[in-house]
Protein backbone atom coordinates (compact mmCIF):
# COMPACT_ATOMS: atom_id res chain seq x y z
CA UNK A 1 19.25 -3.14 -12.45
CA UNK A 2 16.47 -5.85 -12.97
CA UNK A 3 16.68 -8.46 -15.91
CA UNK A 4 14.24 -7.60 -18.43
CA UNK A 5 14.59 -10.91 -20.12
CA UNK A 6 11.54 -11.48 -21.91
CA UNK A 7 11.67 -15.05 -20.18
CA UNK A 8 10.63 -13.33 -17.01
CA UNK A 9 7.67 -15.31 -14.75
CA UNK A 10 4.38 -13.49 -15.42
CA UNK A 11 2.66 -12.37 -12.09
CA UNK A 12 1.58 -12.66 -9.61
CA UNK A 13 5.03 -11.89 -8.33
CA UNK A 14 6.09 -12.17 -4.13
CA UNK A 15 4.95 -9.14 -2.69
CA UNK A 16 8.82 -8.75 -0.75
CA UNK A 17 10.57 -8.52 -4.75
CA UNK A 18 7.71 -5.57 -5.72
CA UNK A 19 8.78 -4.01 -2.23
CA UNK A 20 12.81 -4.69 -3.09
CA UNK A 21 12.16 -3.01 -6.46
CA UNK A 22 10.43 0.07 -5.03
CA UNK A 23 12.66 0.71 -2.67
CA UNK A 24 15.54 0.59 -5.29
CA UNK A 25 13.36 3.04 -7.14
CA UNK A 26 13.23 5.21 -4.06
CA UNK A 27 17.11 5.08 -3.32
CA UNK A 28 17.66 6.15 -6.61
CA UNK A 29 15.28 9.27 -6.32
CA UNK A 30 17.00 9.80 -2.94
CA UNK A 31 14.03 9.00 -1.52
CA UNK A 32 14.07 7.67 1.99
CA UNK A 33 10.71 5.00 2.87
CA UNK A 34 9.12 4.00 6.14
CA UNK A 35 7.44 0.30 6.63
CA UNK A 36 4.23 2.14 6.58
CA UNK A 37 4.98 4.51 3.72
CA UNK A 38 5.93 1.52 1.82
CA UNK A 39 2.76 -0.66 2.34
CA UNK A 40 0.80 2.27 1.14
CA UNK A 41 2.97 2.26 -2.24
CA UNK A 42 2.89 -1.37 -2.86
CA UNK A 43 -0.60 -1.21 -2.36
CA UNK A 44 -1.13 1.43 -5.07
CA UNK A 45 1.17 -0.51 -7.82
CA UNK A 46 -0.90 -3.40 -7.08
CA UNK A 47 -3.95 -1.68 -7.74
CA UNK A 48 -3.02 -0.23 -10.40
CA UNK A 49 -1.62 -3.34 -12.24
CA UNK A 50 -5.03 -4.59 -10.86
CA UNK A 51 -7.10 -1.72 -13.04
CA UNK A 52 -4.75 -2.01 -16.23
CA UNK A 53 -4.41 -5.41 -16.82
CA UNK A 54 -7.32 -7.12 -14.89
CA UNK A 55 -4.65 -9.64 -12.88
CA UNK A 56 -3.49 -8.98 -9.48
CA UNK A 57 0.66 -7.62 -9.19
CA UNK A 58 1.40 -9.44 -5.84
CA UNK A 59 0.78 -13.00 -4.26
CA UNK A 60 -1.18 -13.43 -1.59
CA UNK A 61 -4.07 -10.48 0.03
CA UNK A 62 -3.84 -6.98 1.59
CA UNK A 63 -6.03 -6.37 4.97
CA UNK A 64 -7.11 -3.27 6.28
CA UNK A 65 -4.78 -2.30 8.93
CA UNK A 66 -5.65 1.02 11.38
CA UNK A 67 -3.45 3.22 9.25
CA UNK A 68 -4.30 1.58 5.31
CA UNK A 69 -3.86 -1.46 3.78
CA UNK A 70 -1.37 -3.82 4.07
CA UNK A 71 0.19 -6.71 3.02
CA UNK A 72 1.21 -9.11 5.67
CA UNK A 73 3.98 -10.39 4.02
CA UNK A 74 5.28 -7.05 3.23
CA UNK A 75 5.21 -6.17 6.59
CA UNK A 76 6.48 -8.68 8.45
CA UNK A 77 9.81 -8.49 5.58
CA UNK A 78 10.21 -4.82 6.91
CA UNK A 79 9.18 -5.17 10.24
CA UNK A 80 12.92 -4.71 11.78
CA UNK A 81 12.83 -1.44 10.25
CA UNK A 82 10.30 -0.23 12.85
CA UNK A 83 9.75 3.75 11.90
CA UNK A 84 12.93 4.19 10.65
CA UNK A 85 14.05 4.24 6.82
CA UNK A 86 14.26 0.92 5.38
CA UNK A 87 17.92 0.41 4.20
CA UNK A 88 17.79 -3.01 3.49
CA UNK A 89 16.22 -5.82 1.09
CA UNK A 90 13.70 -8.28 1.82
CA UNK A 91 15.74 -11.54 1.39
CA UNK A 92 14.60 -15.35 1.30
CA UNK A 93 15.11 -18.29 3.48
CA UNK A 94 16.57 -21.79 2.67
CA UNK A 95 14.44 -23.95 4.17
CA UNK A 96 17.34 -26.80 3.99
CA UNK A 97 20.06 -24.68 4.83
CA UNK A 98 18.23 -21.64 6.81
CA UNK A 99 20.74 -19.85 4.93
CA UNK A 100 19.40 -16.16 3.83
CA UNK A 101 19.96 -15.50 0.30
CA UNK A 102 19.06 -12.47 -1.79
CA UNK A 103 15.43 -12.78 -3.71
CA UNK A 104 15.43 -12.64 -7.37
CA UNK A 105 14.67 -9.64 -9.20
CA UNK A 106 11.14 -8.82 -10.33
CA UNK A 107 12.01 -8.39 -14.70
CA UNK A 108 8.64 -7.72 -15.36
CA UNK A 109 8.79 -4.15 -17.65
CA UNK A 110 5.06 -3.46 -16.73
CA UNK A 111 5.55 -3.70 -12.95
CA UNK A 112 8.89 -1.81 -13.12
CA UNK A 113 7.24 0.64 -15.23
CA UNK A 114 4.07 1.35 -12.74
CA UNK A 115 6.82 1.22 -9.56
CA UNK A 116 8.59 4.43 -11.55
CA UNK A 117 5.47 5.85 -11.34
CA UNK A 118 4.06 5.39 -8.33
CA UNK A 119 7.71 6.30 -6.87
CA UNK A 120 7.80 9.75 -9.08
CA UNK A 121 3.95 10.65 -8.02
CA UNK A 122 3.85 9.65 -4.36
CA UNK A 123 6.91 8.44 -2.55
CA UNK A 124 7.95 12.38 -1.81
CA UNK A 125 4.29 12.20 0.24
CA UNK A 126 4.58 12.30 3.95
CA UNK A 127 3.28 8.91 5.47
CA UNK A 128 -0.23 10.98 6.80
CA UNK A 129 -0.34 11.95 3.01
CA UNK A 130 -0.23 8.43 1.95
CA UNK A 131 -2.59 7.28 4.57
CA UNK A 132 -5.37 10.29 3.91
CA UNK A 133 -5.50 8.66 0.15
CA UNK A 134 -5.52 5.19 1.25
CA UNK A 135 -7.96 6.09 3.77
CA UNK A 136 -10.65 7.88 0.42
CA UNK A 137 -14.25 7.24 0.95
CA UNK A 138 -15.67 4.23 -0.55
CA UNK A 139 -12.56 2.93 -1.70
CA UNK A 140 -11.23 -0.81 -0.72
CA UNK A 141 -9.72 0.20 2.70
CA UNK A 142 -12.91 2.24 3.50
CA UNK A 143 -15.44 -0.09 2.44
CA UNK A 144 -13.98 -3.48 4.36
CA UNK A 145 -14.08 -1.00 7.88
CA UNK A 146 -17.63 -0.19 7.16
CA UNK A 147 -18.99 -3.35 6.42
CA UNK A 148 -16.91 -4.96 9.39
CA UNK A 149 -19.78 -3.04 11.68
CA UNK A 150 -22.09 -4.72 10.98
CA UNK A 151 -21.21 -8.34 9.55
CA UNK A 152 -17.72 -10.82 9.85
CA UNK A 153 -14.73 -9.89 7.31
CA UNK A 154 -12.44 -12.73 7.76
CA UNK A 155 -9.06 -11.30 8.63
CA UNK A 156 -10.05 -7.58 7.47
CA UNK A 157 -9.32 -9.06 3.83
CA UNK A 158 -9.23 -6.90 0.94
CA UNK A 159 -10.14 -9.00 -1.99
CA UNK A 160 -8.48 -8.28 -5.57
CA UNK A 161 -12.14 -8.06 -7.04
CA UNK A 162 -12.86 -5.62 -4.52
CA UNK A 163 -9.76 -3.33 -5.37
CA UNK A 164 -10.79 -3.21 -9.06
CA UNK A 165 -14.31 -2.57 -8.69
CA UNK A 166 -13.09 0.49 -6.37
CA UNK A 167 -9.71 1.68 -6.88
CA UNK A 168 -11.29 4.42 -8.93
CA UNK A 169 -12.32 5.82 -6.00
CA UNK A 170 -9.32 6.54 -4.03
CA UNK A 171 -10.14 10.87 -3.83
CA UNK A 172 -8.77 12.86 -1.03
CA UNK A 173 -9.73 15.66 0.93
CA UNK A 174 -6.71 18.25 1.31
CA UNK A 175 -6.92 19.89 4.56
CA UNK A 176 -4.13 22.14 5.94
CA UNK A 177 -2.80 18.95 7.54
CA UNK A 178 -2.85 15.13 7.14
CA UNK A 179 -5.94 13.53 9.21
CA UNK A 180 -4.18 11.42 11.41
CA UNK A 181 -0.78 13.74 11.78
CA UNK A 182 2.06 11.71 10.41
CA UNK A 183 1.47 7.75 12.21
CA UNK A 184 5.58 6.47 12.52
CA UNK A 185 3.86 2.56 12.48
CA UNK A 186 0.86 0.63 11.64
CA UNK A 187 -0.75 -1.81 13.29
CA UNK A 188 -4.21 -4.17 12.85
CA UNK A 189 -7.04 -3.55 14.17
CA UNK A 190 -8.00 -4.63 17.49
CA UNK A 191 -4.55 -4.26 18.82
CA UNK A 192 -4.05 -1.38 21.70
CA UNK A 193 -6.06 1.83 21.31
CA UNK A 194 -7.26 1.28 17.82
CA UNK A 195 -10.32 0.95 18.96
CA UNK A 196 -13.70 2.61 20.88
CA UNK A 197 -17.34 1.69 20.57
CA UNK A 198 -16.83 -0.70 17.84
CA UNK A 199 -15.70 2.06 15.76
CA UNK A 200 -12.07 2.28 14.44
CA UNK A 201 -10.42 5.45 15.97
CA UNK A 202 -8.74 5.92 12.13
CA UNK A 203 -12.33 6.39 11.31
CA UNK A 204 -13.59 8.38 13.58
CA UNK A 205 -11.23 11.13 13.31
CA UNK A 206 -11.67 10.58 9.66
CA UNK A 207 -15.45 11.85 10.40
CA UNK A 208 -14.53 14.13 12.95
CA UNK A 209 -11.62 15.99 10.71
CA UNK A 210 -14.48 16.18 7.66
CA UNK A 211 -15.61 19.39 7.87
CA UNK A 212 -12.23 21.00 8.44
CA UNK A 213 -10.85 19.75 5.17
CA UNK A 214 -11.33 21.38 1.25
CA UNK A 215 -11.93 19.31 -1.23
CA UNK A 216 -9.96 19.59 -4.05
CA UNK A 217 -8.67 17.00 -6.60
CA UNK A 218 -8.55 13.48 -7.59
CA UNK A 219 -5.31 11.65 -6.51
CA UNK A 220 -5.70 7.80 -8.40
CA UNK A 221 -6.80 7.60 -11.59
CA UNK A 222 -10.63 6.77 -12.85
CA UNK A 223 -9.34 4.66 -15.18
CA UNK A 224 -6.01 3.44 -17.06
CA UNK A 225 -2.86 5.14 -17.14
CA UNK A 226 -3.15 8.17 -19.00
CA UNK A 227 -4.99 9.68 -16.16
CA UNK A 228 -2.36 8.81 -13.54
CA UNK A 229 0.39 11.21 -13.79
């Protein structure tokens, strides 16, 4: 279990110890969690802590990836996973020794208290699921791949100010089936076929799968948390 010791470090905390934690959440649920699944739930904790408290959950920046956001960092701590269910911890690496040694535990109450509940809502989700949400129109992800047709986004960077001014807007379409099927891995853009005209594929079968999907409910909250769960 984490140390809730009031003494904990406030945040921002390394994104690879918010990962740890959810997937200890998830284990416990019996929940298994994909590399990609996982970036999609670290990115709504963040966001979340982001809307509640005004102060960002993780070091460091997510960037819009083909299939959602991501954080780099994250990624690259999970990367040996591949598709597969992650069934082991992000650790750290002694740059003296180059010794790997276990990361310490995130204490934080509020952060283990928004991973429970991001873990209860959407970790049972199929990755497509996750990716359809993360993927809601005029939200972060959404907004950084339109405005990267027409001007320079360094990096496809998602900036914290830019998550709180749109987090609310993380809706969904349901349609019989996720948009994009259920991706195994995710990948930036410009890398293989992620790509055509200038347009991100991820988008354009976004716009193409529109008008086969019903609208039907909000999936993040407008604001605070008593419209989360």
């Amino acid at each position: 279990m984490p140390n809730l010791s009031p003494a904990s470090p406030p945040p921002p905390f390394d994104p690879r110890s918010i990962c740890n934690l959810i997937l200890d959440e998830a284990d416990r649920d019996g929940i298994a969690v994909s590399n990609l699944a996982l970036q999609k739930l670290l990115y709504f904790v963040h966001g979340l802590h982001l809307v509640e408290t005004k102060t960002p959950l993780v070091s460091g920046y997510f960037e819009a990836w083909t299939y959602g956001p991501v954080h780099p960092v994250g990624y690259q701590a999970f990367k040996a996973a591949v598709s597969n269910p992650i069934v082991f911890r992000a650790e750290t690496l002694d740059p003296l020794t180059l010794e790997r040694r276990p990361l310490s535990d995130c204490g934080d109450r509020r952060a283990i208290e928004l991973v429970r509940r991001v873990v209860a809502t959407y970790a049972r989700m199929s990755p497509g699921r996750l990716v359809d949400i993360s993927h809601a129109k005029g939200a972060p992800w959404s907004h950084i791949v339109d405005e990267a047709r027409t001007s320079v986004v360094l990096g496809l960077r998602i900036p914290n100010d830019l998550i709180l001014d749109r987090f609310a807007r993380h809706k969904v379409s349901v349609g019989a089936e996720p948009t994009h099927g259920e991706p195994s891995e995710d990948f930036p853009f410009g890398r293989n076929r992620d790509c055509q005209g200038g347009v991100p594929l991820a988008r354009r079968k976004e716009e193409g799968a529109k008008s086969k999907q019903k609208r039907t409910s909000a999936i993040l909250p407008k604001r605070g948390p008593q419209t989360f769960l």
